[in-house]
PDB file of N, CA and C in Angstrom:
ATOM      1  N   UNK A   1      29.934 162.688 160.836  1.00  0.00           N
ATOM      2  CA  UNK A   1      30.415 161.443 161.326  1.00  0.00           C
ATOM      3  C   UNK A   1      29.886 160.263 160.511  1.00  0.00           C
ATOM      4  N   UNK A   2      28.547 160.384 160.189  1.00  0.00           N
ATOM      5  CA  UNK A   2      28.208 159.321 159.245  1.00  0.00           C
ATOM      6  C   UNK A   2      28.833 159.080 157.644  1.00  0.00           C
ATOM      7  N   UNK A   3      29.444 160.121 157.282  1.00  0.00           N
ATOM      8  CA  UNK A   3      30.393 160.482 156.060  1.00  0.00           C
ATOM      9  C   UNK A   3      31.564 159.468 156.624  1.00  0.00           C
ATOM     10  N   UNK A   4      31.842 159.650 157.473  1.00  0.00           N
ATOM     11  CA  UNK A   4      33.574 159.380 158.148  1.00  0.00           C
ATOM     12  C   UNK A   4      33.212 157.253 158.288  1.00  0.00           C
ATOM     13  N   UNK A   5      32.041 157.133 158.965  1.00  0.00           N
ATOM     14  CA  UNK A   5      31.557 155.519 158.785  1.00  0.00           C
ATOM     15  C   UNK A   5      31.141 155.001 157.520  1.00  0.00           C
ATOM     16  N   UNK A   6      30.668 156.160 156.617  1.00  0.00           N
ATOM     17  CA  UNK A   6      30.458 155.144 155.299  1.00  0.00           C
ATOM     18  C   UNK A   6      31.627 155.348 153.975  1.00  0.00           C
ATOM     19  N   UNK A   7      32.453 156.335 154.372  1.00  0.00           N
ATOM     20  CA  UNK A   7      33.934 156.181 154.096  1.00  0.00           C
ATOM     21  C   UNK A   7      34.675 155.134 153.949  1.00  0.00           C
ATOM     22  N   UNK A   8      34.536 154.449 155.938  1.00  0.00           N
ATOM     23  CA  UNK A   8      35.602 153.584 156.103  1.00  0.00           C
ATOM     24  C   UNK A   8      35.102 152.207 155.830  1.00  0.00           C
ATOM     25  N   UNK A   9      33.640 152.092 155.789  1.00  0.00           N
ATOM     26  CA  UNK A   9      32.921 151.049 155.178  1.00  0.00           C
ATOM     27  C   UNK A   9      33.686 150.945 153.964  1.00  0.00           C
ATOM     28  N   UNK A  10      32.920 151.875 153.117  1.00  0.00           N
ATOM     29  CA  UNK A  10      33.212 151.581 151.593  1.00  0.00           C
ATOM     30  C   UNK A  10      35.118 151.090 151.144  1.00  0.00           C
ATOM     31  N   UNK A  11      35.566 151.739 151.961  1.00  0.00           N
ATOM     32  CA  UNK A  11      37.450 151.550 152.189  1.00  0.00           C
ATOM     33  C   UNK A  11      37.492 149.852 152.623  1.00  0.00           C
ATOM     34  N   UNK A  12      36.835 149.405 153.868  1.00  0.00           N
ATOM     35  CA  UNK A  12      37.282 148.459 154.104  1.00  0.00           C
ATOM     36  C   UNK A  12      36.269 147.300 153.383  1.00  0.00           C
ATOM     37  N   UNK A  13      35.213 147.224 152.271  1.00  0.00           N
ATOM     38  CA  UNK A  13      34.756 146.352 151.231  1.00  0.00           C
ATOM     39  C   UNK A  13      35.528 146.553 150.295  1.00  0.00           C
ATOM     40  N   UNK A  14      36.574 147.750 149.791  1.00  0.00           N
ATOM     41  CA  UNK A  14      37.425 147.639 148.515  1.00  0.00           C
ATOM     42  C   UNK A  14      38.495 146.930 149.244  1.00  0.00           C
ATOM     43  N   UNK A  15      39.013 147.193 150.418  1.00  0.00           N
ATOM     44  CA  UNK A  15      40.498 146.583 151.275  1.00  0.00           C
ATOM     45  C   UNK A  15      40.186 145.346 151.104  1.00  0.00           C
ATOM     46  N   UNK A  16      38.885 144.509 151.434  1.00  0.00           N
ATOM     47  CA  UNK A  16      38.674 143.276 151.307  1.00  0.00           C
ATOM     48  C   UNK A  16      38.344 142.511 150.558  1.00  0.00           C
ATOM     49  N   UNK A  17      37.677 143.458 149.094  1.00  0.00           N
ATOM     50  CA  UNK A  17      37.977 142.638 147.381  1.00  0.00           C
ATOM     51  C   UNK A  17      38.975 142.615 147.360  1.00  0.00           C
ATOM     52  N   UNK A  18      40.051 143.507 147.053  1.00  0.00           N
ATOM     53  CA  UNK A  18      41.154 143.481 146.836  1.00  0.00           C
ATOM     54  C   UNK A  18      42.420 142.071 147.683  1.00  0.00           C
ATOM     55  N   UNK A  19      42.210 142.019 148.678  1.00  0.00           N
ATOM     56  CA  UNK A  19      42.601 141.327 149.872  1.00  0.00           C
ATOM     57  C   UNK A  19      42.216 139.948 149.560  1.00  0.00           C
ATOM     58  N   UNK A  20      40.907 139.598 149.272  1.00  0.00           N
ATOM     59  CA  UNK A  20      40.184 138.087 148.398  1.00  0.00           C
ATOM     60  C   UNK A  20      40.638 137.741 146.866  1.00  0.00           C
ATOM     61  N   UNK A  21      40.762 139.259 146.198  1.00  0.00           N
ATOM     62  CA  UNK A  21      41.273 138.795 144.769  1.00  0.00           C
ATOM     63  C   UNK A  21      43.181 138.192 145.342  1.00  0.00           C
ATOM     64  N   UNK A  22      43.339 138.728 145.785  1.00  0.00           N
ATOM     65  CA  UNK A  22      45.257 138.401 145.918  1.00  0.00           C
ATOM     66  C   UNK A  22      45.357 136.717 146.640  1.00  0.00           C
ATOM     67  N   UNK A  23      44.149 136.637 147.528  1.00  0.00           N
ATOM     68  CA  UNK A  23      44.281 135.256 148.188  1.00  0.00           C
ATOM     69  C   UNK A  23      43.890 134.295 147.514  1.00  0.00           C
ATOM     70  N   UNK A  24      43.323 134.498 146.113  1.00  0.00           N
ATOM     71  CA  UNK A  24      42.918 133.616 145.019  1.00  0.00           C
ATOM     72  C   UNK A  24      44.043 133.291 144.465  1.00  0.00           C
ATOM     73  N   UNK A  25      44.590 134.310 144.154  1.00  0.00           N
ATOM     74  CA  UNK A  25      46.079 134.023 143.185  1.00  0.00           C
ATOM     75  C   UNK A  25      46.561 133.955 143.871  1.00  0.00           C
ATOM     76  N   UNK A  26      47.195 133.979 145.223  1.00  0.00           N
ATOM     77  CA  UNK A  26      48.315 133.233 145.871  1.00  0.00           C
ATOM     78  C   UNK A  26      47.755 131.298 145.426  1.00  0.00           C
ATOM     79  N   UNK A  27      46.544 131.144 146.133  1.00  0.00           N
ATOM     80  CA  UNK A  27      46.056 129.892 146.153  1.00  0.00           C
ATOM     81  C   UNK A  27      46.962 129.270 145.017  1.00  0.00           C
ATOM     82  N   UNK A  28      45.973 129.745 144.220  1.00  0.00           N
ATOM     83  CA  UNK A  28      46.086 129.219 142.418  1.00  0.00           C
ATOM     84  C   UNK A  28      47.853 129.066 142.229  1.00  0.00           C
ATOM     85  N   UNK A  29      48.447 130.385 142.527  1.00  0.00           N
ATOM     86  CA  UNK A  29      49.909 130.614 142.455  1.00  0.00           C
ATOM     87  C   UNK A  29      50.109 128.945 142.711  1.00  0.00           C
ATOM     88  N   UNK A  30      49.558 128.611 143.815  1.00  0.00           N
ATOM     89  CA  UNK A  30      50.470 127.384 144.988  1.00  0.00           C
ATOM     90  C   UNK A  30      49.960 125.992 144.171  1.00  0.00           C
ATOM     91  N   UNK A  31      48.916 126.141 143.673  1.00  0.00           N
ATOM     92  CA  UNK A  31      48.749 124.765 143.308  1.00  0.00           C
ATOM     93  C   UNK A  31      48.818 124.620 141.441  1.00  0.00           C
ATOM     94  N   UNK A  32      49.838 126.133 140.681  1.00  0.00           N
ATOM     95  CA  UNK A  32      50.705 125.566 139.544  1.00  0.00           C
ATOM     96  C   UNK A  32      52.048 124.993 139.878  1.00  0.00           C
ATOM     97  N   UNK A  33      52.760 125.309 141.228  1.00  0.00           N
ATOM     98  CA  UNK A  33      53.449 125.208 142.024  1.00  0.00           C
ATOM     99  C   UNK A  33      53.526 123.326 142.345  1.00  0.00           C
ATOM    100  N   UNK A  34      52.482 123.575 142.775  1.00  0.00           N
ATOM    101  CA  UNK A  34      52.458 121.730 143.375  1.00  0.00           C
ATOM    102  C   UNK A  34      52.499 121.122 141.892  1.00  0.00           C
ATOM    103  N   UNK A  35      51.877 121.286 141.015  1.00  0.00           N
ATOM    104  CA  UNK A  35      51.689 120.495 140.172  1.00  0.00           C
ATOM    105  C   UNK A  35      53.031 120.575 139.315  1.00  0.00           C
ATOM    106  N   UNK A  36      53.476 121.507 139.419  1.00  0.00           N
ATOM    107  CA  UNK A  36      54.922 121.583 138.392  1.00  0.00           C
ATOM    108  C   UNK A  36      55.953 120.576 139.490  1.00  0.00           C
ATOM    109  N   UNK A  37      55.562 120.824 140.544  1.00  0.00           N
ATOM    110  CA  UNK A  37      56.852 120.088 141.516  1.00  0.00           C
ATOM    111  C   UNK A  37      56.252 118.298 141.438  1.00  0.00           C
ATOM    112  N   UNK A  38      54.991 117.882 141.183  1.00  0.00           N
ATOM    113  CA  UNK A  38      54.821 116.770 140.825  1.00  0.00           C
ATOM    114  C   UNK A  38      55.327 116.239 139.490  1.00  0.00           C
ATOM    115  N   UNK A  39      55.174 117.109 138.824  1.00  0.00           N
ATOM    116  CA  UNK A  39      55.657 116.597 136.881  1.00  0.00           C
ATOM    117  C   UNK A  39      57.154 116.493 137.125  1.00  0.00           C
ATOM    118  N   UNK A  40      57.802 117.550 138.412  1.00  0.00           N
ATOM    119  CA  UNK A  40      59.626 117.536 137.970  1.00  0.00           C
ATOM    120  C   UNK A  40      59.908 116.256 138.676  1.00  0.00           C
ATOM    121  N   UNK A  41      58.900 115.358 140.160  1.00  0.00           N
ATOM    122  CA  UNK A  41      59.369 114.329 140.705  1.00  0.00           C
ATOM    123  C   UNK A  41      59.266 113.544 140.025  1.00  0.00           C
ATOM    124  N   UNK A  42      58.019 113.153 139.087  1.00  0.00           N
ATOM    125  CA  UNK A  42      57.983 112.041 137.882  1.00  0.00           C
ATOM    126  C   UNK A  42      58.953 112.042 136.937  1.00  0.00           C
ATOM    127  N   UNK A  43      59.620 113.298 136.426  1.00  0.00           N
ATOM    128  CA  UNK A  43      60.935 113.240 135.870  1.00  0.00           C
ATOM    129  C   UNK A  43      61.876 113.098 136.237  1.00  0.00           C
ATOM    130  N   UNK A  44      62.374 113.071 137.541  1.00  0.00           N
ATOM    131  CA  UNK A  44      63.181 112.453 138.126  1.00  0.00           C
ATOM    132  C   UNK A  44      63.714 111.315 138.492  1.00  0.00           C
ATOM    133  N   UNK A  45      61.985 110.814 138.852  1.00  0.00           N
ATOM    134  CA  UNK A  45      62.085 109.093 138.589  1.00  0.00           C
ATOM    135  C   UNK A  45      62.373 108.219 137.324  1.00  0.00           C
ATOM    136  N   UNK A  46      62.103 108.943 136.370  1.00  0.00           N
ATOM    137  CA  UNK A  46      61.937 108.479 135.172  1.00  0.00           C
ATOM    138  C   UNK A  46      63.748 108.516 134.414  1.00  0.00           C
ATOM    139  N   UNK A  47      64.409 109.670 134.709  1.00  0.00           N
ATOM    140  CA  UNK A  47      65.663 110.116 134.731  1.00  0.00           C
ATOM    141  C   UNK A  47      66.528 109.287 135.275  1.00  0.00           C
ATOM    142  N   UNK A  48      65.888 108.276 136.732  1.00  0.00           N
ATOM    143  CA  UNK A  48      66.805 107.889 137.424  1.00  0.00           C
ATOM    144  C   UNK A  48      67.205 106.228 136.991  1.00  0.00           C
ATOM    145  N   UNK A  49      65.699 106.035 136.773  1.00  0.00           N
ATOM    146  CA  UNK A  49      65.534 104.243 135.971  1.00  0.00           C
ATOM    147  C   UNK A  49      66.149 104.862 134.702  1.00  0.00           C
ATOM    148  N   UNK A  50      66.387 105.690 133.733  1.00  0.00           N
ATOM    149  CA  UNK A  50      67.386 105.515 132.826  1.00  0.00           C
ATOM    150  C   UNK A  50      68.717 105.648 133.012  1.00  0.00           C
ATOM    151  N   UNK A  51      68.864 106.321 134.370  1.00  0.00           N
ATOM    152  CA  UNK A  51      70.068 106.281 134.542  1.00  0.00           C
ATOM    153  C   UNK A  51      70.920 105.045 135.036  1.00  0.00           C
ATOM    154  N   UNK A  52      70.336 104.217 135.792  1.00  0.00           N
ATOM    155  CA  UNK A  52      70.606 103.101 136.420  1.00  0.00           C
ATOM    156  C   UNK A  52      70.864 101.754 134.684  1.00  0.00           C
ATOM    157  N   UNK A  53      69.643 102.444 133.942  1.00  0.00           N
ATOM    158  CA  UNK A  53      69.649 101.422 132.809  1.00  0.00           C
ATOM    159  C   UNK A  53      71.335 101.825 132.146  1.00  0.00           C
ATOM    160  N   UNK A  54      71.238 103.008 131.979  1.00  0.00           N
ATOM    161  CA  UNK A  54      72.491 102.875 131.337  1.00  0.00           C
ATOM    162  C   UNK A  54      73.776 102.652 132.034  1.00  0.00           C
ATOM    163  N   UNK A  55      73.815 102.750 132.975  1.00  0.00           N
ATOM    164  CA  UNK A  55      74.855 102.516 134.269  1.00  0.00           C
ATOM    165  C   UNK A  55      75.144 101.108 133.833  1.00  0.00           C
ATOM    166  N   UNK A  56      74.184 100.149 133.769  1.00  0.00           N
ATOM    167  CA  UNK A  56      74.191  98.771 133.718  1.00  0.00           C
ATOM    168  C   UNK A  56      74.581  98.644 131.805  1.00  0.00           C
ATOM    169  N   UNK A  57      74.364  99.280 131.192  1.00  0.00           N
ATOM    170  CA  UNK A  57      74.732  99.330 129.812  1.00  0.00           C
ATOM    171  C   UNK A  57      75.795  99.415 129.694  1.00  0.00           C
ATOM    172  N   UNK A  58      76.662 100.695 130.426  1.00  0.00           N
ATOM    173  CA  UNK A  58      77.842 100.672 129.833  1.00  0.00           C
ATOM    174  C   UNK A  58      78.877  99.948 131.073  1.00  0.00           C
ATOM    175  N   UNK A  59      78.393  99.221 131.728  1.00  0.00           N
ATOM    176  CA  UNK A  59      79.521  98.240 132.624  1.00  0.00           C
ATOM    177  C   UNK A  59      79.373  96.770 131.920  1.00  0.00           C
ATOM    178  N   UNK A  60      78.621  96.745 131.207  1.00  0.00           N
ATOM    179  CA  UNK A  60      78.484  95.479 129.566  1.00  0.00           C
ATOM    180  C   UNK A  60      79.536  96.016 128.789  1.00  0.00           C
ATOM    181  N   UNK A  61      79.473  97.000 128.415  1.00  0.00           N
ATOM    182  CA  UNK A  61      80.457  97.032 127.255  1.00  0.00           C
ATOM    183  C   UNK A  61      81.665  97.842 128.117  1.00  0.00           C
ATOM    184  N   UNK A  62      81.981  97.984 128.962  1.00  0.00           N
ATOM    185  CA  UNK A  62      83.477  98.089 129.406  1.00  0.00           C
ATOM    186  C   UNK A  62      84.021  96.732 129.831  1.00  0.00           C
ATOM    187  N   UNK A  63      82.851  95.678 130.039  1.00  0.00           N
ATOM    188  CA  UNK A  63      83.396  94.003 130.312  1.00  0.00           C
ATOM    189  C   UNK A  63      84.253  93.464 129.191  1.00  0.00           C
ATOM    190  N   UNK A  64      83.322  93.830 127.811  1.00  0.00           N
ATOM    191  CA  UNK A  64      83.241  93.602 126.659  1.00  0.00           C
ATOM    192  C   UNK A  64      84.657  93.899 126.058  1.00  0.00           C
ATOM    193  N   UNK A  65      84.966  95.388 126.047  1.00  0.00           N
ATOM    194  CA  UNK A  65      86.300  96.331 126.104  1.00  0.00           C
ATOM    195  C   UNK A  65      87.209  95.741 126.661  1.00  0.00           C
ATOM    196  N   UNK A  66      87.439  95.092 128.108  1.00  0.00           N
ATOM    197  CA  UNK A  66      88.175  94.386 128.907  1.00  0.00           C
ATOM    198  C   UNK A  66      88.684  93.368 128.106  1.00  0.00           C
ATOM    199  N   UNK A  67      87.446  92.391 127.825  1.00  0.00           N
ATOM    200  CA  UNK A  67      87.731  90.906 127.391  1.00  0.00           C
ATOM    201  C   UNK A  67      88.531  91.131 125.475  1.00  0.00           C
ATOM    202  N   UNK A  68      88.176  92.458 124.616  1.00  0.00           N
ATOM    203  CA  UNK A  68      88.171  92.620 123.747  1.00  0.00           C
ATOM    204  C   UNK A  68      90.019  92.680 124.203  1.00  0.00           C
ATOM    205  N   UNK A  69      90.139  93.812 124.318  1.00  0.00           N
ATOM    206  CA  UNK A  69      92.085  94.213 124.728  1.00  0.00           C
ATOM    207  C   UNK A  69      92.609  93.201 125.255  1.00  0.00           C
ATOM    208  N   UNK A  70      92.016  92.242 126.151  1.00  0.00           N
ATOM    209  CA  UNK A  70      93.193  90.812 126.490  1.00  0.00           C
ATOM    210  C   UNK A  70      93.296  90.104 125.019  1.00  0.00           C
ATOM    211  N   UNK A  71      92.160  89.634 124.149  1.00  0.00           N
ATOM    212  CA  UNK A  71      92.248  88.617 123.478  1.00  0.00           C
ATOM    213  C   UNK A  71      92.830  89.439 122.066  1.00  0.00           C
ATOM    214  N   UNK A  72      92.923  90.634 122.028  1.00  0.00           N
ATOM    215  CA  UNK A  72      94.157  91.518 121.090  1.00  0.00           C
ATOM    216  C   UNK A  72      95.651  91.245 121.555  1.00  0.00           C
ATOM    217  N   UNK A  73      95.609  91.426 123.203  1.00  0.00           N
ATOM    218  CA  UNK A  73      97.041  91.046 122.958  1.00  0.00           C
ATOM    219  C   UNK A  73      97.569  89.934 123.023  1.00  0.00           C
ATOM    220  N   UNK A  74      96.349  88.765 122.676  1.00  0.00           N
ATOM    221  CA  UNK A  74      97.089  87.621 122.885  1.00  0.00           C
ATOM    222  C   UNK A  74      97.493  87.316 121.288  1.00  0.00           C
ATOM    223  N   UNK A  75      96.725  88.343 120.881  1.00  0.00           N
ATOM    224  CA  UNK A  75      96.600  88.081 119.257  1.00  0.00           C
ATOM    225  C   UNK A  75      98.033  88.758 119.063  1.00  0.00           C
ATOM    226  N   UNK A  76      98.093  90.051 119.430  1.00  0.00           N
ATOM    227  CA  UNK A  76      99.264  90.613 118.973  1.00  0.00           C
ATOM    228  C   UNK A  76     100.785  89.534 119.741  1.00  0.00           C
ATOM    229  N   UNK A  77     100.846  89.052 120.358  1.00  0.00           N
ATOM    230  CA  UNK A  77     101.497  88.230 120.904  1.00  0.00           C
ATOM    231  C   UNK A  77     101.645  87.217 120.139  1.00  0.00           C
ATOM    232  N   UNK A  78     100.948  86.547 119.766  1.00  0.00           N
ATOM    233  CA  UNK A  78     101.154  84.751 118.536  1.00  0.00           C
ATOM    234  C   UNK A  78     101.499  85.309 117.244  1.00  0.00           C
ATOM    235  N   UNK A  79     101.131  86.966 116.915  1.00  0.00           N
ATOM    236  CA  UNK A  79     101.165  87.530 115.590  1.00  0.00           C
ATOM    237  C   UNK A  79     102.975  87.413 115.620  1.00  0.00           C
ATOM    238  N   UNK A  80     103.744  88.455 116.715  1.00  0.00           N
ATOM    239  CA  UNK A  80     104.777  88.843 117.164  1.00  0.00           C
ATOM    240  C   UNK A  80     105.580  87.209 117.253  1.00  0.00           C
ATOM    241  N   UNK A  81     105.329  86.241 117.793  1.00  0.00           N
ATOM    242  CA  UNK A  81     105.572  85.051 118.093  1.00  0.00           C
ATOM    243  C   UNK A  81     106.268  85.007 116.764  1.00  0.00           C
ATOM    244  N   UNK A  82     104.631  84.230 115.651  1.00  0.00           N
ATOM    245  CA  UNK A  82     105.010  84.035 114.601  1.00  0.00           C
ATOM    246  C   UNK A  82     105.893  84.444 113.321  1.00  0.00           C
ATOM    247  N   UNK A  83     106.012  85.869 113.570  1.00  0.00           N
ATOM    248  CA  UNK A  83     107.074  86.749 113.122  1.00  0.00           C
ATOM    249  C   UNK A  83     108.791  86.161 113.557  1.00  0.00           C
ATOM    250  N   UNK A  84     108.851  85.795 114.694  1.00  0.00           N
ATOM    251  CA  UNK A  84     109.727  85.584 114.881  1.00  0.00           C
ATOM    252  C   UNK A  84     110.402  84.207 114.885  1.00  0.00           C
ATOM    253  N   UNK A  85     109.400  83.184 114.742  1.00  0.00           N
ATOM    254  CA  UNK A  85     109.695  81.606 114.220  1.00  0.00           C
ATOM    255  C   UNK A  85     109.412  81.386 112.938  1.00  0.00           C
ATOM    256  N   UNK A  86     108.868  81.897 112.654  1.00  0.00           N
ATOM    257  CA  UNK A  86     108.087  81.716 111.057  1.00  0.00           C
ATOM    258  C   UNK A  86     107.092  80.974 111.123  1.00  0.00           C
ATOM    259  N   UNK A  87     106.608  80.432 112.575  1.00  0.00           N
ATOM    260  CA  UNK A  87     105.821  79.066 112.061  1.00  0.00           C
ATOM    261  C   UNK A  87     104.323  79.645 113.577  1.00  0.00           C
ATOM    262  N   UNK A  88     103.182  79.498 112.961  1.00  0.00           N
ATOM    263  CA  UNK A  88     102.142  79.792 113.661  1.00  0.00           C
ATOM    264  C   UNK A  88     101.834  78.619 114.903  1.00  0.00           C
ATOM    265  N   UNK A  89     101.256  79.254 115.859  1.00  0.00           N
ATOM    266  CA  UNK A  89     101.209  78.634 116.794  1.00  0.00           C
ATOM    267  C   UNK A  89     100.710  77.625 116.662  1.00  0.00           C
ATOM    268  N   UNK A  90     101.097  76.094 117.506  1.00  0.00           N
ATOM    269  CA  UNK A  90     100.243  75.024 116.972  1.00  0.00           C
ATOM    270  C   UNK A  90      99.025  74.934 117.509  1.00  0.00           C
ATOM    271  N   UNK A  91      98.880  75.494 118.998  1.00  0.00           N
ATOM    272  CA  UNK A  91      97.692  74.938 119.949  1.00  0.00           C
ATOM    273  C   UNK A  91      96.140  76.395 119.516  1.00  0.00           C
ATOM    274  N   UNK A  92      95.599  76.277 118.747  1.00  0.00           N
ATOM    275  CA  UNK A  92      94.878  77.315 118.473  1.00  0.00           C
ATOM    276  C   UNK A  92      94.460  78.282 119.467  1.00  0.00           C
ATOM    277  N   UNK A  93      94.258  79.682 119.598  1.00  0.00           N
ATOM    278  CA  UNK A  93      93.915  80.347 120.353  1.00  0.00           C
ATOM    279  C   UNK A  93      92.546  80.092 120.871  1.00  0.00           C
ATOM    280  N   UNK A  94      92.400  80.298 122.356  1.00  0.00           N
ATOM    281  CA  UNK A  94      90.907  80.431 122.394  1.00  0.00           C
ATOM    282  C   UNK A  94      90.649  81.832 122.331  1.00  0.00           C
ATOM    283  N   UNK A  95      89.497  81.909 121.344  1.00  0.00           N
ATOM    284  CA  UNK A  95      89.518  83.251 120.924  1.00  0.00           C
ATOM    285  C   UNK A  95      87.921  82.829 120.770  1.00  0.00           C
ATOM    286  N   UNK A  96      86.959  83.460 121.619  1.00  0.00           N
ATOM    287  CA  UNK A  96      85.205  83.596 121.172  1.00  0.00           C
ATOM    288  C   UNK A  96      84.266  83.584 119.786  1.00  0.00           C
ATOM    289  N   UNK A  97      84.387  82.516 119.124  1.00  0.00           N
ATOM    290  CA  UNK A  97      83.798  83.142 117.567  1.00  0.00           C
ATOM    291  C   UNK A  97      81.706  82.766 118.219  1.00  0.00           C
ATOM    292  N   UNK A  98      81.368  83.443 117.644  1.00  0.00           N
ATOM    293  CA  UNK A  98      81.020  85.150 117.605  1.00  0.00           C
ATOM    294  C   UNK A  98      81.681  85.180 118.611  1.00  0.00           C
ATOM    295  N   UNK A  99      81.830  86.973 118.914  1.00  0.00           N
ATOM    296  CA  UNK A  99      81.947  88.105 119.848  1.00  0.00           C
ATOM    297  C   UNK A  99      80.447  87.750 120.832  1.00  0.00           C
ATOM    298  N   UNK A 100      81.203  87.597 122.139  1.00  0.00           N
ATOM    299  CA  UNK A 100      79.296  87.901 122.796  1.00  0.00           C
ATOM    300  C   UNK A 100      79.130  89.181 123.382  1.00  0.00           C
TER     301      UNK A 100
END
């Protein structure tokens, strides 16, 4: 019987290294875990202020695009005009010199 108690001794100090080594690496597991899920929220944030930046970038240059295609066809219009009187418009276009 004392065989059969220092058996289940010796069984349940290996059950319980074993049992302590795995609860280390779960731990550890959990906190590469946290830390990777902190680096992906900082990239997210970081993802999102560029996204907003360029959001605001390209509604500039679709204004830009807008204002660009009216003052073409006013161009193609006085071009077409003049083609057809021979004589250029008198009242000058307002037309932006520079481009803003």
């Amino acid at each position: 019987m004392i065989k059969g108690v220092i058996a289940f001794v010796i069984l349940a100090v290996i059950a319980g290294a074993l049992g302590y080594r795995w609860y280390e690496q779960q731990i550890a597991l959990q906190q590469r875990q946290e830390e990777q899920i902190v680096e992906l929220n900082q990239q997210v944030k970081k993802m999102q202020g560029e996204n907003e930046t360029l959001k605001a970038q390209l509604a500039k240059v679709q204004d830009e695009e807008g204002r660009l295609a009216a003052t073409n066809e006013l161009l193609t219009k006085a071009i077409e005009q003049s083609k057809l009187t021979g004589k250029i418009a008198e009242k000058p276009l307002n037309l932006p010199y520079p481009p803003k």
